[in-house]
N, C-alpha and C. Protein backbone atom coordinates (compact mmCIF):
# COMPACT_ATOMS: atom_id res chain seq x y z
N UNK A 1 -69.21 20.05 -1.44
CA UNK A 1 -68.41 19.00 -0.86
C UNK A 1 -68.55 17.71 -1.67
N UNK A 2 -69.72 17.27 -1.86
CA UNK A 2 -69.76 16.13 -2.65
C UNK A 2 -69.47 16.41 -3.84
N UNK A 3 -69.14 17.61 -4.86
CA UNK A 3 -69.04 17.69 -6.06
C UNK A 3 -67.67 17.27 -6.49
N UNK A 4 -66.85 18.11 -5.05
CA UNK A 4 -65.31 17.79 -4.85
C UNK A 4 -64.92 16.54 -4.30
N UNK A 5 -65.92 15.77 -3.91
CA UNK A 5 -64.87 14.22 -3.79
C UNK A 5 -65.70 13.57 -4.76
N UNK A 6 -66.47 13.39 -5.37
CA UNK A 6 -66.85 12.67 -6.54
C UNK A 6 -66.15 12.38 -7.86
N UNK A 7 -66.43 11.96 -8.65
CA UNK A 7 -65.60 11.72 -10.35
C UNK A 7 -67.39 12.43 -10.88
N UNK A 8 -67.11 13.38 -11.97
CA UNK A 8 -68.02 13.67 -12.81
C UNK A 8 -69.35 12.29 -12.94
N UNK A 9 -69.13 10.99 -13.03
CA UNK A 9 -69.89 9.93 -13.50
C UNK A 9 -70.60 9.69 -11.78
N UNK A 10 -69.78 9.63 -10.50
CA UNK A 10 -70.39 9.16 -9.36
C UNK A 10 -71.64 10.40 -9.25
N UNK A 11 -70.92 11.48 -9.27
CA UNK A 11 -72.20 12.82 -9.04
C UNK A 11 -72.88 12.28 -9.63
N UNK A 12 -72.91 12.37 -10.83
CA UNK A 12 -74.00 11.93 -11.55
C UNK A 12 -75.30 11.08 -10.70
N UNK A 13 -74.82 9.67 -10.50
CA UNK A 13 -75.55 8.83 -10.01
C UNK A 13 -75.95 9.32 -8.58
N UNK A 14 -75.28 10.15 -7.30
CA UNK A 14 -75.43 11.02 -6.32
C UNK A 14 -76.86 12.00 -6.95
N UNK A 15 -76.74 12.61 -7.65
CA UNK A 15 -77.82 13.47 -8.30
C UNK A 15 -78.75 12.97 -8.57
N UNK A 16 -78.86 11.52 -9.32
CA UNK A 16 -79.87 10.95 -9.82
C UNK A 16 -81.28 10.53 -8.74
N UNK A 17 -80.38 10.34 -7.35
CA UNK A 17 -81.42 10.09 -6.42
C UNK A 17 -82.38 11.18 -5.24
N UNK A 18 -83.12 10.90 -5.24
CA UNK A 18 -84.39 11.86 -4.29
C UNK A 18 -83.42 12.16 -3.47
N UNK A 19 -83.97 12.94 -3.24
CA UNK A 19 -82.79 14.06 -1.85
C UNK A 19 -83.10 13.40 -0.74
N UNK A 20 -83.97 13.06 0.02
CA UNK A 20 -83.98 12.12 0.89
C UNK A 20 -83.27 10.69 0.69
N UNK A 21 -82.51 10.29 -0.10
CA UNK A 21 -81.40 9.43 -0.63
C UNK A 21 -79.98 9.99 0.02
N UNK A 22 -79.93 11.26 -0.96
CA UNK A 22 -78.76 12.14 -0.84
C UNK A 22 -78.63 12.53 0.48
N UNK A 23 -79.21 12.89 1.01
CA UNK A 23 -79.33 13.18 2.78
C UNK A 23 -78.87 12.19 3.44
N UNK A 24 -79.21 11.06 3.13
CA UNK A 24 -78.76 10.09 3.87
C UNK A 24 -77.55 9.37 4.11
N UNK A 25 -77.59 9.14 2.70
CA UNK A 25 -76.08 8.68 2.04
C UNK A 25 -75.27 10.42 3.02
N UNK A 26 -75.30 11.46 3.00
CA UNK A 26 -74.70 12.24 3.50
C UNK A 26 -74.14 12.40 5.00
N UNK A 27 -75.72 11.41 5.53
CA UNK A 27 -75.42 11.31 6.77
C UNK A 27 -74.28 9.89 7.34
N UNK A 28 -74.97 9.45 6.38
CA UNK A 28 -73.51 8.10 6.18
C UNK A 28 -72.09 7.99 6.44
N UNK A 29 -72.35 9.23 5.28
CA UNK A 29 -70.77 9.64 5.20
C UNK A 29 -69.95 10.51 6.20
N UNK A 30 -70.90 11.07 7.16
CA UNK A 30 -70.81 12.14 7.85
C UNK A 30 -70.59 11.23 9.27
N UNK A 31 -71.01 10.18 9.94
CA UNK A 31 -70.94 9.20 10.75
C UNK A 31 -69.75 8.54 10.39
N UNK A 32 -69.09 8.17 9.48
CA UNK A 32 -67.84 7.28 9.04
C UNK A 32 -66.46 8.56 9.23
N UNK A 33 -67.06 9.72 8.57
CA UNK A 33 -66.43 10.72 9.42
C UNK A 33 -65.79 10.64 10.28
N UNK A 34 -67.23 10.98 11.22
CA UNK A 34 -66.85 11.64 12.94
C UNK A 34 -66.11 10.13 13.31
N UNK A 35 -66.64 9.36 12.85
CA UNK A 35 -65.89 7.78 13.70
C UNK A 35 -64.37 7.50 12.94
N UNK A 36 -63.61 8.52 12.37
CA UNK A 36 -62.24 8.49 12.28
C UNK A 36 -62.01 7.65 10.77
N UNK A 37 -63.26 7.59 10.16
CA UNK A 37 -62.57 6.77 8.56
C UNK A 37 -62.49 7.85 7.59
N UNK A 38 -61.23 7.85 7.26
CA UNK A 38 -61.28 9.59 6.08
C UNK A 38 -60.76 8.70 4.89
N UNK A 39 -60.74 7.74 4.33
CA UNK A 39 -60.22 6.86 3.24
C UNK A 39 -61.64 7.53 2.29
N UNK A 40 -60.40 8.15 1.06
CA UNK A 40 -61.87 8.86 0.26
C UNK A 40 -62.30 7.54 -0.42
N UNK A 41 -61.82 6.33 -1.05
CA UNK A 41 -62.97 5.67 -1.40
C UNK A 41 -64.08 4.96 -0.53
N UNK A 42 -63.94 4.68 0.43
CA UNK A 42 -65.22 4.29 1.39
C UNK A 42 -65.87 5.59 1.73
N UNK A 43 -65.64 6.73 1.65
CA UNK A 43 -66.23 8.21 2.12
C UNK A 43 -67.17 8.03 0.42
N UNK A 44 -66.25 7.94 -0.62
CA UNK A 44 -67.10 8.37 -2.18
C UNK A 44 -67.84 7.05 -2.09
N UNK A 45 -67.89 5.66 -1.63
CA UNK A 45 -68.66 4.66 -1.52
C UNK A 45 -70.18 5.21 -0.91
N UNK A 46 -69.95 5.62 0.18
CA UNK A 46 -70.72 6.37 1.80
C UNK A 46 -71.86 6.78 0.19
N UNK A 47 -71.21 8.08 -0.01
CA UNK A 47 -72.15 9.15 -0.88
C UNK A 47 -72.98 8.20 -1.67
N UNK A 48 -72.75 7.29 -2.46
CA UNK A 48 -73.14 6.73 -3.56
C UNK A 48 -74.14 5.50 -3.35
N UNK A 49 -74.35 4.95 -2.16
CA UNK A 49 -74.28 3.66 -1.75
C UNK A 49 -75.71 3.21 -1.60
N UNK A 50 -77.10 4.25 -2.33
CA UNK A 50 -78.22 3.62 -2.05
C UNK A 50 -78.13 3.50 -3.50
N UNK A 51 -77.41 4.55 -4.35
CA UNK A 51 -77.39 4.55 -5.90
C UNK A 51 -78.37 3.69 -6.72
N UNK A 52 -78.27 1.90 -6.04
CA UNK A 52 -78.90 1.72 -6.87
C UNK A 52 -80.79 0.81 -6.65
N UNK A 53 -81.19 2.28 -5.65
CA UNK A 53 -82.17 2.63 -5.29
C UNK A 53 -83.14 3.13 -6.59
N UNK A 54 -82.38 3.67 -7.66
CA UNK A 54 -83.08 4.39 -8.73
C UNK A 54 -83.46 2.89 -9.66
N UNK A 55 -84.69 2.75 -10.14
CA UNK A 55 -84.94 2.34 -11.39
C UNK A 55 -83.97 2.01 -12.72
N UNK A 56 -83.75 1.55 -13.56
CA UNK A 56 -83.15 0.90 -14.86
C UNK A 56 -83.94 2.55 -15.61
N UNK A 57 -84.93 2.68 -15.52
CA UNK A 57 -85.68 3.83 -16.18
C UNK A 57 -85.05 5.31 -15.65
N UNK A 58 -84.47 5.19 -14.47
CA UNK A 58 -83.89 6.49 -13.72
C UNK A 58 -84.84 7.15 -12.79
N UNK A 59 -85.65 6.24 -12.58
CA UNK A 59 -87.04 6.97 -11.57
C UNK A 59 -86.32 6.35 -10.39
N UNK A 60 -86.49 7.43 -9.13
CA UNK A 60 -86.19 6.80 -7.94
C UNK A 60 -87.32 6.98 -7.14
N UNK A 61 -87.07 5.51 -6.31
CA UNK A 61 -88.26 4.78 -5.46
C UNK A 61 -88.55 5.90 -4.34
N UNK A 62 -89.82 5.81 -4.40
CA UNK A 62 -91.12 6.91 -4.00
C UNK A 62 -91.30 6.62 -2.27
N UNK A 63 -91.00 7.40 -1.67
CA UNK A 63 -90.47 6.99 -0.20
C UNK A 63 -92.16 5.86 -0.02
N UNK A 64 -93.01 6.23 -0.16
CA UNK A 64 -94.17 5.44 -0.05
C UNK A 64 -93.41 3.63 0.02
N UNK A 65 -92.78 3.18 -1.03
CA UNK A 65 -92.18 1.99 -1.40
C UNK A 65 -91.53 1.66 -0.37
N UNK A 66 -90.57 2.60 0.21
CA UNK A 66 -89.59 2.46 1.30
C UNK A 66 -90.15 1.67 2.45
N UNK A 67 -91.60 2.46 3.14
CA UNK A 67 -92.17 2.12 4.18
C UNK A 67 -92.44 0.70 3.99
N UNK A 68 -93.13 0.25 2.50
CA UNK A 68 -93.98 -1.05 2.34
C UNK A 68 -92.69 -1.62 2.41
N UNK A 69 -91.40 -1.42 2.06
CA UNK A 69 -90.29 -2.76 1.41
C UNK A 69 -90.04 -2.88 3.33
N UNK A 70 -90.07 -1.83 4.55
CA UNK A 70 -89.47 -1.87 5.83
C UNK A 70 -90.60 -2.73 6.42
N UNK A 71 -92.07 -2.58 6.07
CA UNK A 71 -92.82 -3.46 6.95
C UNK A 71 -92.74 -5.25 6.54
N UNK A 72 -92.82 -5.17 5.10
CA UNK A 72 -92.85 -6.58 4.39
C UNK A 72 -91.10 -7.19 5.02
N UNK A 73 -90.52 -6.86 4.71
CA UNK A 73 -89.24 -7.30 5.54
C UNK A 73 -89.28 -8.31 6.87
N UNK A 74 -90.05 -7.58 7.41
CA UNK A 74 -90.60 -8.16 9.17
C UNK A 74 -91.15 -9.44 8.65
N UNK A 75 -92.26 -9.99 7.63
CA UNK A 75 -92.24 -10.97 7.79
C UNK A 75 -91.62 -11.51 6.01
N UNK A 76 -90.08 -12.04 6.30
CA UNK A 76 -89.45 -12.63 5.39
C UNK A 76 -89.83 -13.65 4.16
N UNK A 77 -91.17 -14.38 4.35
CA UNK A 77 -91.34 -15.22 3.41
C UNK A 77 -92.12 -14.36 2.11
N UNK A 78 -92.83 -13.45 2.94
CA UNK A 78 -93.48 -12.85 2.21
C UNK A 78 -93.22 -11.70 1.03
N UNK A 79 -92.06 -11.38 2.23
CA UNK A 79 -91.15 -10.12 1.30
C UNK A 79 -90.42 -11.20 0.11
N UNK A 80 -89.58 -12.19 0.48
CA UNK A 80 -89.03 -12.82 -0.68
C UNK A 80 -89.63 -13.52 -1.79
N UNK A 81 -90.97 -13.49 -1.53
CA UNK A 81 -92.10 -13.87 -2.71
C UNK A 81 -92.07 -12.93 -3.32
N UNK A 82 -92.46 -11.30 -2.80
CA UNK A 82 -92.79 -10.78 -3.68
C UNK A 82 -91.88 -9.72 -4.75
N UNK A 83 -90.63 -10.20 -3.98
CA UNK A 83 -88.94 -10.00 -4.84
C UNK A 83 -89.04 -10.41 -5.58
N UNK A 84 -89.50 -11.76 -5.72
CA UNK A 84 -89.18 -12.86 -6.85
C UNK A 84 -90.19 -12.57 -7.93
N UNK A 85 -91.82 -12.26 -7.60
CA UNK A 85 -92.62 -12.27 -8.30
C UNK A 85 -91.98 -10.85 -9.53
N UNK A 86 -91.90 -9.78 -8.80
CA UNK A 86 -91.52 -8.29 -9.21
C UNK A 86 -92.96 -8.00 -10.00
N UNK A 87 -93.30 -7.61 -11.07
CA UNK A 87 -94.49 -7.07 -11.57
C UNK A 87 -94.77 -5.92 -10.90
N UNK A 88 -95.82 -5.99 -10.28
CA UNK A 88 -96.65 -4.06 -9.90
C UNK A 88 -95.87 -3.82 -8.73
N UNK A 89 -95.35 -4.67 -7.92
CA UNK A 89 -94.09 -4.68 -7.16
C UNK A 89 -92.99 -4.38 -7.52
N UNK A 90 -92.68 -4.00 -8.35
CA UNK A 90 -91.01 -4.14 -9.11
C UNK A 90 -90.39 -2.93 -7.60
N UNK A 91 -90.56 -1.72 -7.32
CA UNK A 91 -90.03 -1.44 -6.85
C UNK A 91 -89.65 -2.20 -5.23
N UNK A 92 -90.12 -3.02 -5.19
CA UNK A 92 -89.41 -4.13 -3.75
C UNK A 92 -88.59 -4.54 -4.05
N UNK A 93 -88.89 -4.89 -5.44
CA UNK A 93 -87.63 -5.86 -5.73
C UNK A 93 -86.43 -5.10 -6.40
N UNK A 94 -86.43 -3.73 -6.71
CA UNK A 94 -85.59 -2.78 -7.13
C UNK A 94 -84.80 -2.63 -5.36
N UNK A 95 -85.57 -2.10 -4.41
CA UNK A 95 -85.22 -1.64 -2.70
C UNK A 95 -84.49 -3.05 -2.60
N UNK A 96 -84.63 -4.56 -2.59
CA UNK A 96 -83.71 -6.00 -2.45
C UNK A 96 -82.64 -5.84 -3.26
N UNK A 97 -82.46 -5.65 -4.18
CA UNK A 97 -81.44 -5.55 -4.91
C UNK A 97 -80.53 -4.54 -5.04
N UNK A 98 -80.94 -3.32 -4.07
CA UNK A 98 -79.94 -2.38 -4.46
C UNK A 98 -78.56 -2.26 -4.28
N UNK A 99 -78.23 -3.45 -3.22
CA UNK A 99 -76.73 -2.69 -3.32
C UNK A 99 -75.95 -3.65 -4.63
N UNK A 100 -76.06 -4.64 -4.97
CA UNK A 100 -75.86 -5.22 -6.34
C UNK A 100 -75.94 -4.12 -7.86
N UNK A 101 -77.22 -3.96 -7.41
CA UNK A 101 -77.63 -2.45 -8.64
C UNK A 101 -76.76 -1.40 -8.70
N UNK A 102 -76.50 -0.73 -6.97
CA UNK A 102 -75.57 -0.26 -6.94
C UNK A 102 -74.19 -0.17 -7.00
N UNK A 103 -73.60 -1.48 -6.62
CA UNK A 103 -72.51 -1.85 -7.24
C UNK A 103 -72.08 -1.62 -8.72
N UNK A 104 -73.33 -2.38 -9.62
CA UNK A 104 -73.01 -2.33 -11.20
C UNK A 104 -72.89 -0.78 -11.73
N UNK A 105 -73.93 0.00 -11.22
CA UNK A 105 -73.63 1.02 -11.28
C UNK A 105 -72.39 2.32 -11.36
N UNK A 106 -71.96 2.11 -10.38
CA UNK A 106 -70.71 2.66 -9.86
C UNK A 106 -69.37 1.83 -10.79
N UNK A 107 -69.65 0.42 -11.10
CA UNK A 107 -69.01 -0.24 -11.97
C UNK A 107 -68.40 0.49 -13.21
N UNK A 108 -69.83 0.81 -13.48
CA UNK A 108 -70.23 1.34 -14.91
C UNK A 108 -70.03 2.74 -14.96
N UNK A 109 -69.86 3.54 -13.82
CA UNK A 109 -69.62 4.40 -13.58
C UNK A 109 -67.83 5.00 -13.49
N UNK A 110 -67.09 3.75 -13.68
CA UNK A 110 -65.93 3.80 -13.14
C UNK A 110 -65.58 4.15 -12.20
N UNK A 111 -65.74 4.04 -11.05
CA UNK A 111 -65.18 3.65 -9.77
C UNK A 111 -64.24 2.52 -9.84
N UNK A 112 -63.73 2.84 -8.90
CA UNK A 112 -62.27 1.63 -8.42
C UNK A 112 -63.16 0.20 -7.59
N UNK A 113 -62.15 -0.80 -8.17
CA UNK A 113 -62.82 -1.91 -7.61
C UNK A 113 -63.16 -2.26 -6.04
N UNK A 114 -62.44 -1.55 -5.42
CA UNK A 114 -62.69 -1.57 -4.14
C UNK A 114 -63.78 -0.24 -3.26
N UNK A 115 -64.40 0.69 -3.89
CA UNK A 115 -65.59 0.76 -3.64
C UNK A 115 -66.82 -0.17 -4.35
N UNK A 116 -66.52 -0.43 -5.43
CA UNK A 116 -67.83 -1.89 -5.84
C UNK A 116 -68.01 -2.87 -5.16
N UNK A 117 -67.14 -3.19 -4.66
CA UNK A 117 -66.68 -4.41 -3.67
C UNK A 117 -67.63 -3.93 -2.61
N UNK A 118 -67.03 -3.00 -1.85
CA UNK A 118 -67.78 -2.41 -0.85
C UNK A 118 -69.75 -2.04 -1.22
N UNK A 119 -69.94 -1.59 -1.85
CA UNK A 119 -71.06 -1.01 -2.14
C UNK A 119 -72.02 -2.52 -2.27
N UNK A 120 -71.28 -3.53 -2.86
CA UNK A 120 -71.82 -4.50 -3.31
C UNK A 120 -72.26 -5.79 -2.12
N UNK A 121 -71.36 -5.47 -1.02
CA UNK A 121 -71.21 -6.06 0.04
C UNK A 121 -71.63 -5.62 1.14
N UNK A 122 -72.33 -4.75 1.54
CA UNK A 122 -72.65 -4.19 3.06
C UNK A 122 -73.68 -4.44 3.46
N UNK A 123 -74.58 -4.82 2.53
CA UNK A 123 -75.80 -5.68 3.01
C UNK A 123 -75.78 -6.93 3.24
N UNK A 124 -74.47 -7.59 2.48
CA UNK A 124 -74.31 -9.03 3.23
C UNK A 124 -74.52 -9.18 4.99
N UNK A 125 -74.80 -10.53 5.16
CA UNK A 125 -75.05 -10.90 6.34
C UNK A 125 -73.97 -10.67 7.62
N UNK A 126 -72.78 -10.82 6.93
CA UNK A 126 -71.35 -10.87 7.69
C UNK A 126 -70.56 -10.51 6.84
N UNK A 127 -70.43 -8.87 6.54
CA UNK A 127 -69.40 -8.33 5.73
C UNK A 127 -68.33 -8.03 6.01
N UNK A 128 -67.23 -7.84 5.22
CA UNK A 128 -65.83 -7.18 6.31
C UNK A 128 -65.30 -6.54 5.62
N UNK A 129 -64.21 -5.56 6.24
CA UNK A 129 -63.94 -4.62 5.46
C UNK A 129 -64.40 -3.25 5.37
N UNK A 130 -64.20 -2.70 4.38
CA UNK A 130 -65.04 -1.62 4.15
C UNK A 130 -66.47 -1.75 4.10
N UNK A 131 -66.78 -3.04 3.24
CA UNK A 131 -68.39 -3.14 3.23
C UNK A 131 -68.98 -3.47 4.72
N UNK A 132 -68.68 -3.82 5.93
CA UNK A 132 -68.62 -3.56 7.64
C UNK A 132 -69.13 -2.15 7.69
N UNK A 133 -68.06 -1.36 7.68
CA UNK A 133 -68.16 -0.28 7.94
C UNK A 133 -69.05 0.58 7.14
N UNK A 134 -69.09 0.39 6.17
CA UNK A 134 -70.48 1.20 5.62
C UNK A 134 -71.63 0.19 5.88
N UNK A 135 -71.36 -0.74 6.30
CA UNK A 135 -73.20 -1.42 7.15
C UNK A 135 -73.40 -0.99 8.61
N UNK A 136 -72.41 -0.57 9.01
CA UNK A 136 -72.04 -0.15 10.60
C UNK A 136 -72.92 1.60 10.22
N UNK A 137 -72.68 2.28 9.68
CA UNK A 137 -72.54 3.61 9.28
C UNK A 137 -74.05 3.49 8.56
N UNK A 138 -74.75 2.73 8.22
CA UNK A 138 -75.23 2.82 7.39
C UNK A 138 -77.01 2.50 8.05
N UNK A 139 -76.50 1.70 9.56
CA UNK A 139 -77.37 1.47 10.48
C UNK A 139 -77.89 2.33 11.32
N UNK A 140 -76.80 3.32 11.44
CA UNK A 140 -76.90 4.31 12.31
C UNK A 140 -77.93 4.95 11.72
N UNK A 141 -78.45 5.09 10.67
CA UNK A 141 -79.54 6.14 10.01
C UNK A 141 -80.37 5.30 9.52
């Protein structure tokens, strides 16, 4: 299923991430689904949209990271210090930046401008649009 709505370059980046990525992003897409959105670029957004969860090196972040980037979060000053610092942290600050990462990605990937848009936007504070709906979809899991 994902091989057939992808472009050769999105799989790619779909592949590149830990299957517990891919699962998710699946379940994403699978929630935007059942809730009546069949527009394949927000569905090929859905798939792609932790993308840029992976490293500049192509290593993707070690669920271990996940937990530390969900507790440090809770208290905000601290998490945004240690975004900024990056060093033996880099992967926090890889998990803050991903949907930007992911955006460029998919950029670079050739995708249409209106999944970048989206991908690039759903972590904003007050998104609209497609990037809404994949933060809506994206909460659910």
């Amino acid at each position: 299923m994902v091989a057939a709505r992808l472009t050769p370059a999105e799989l790619r980046l779909f592949l590149a991430m830990p299957t517990y990525d891919q699962r998710h992003c699946l379940d994403v897409y699978q929630t935007l689904y059942a809730a009546g959105h069949h527009d394949p670029l927000l569905l090929r957004a859905a798939l792609i949209h932790d993308c840029g969860k992976v490293s500049d090196t192509g290593h993707p972040m070690h669920l271990g990271w996940y937990m530390a980037a969900t507790l440090l979060k809770r208290l905000p000053g601290l998490y945004l210090a240690l975004v900024r610092t990056g060093g033996p942290l880099t992967p926090i600050r890889t998990y803050a930046e991903h949907a930007w990462r992911g955006a460029r990605m998919a950029a670079a990937a050739g995708s249409p401008p209106v999944m970048v848009l989206t991908m690039r936007h759903y972590h904003d504070p007050a998104p609209d649009g497609y990037a809404a709906l994949l933060k809506w979809a994206d909460e659910q899991h």
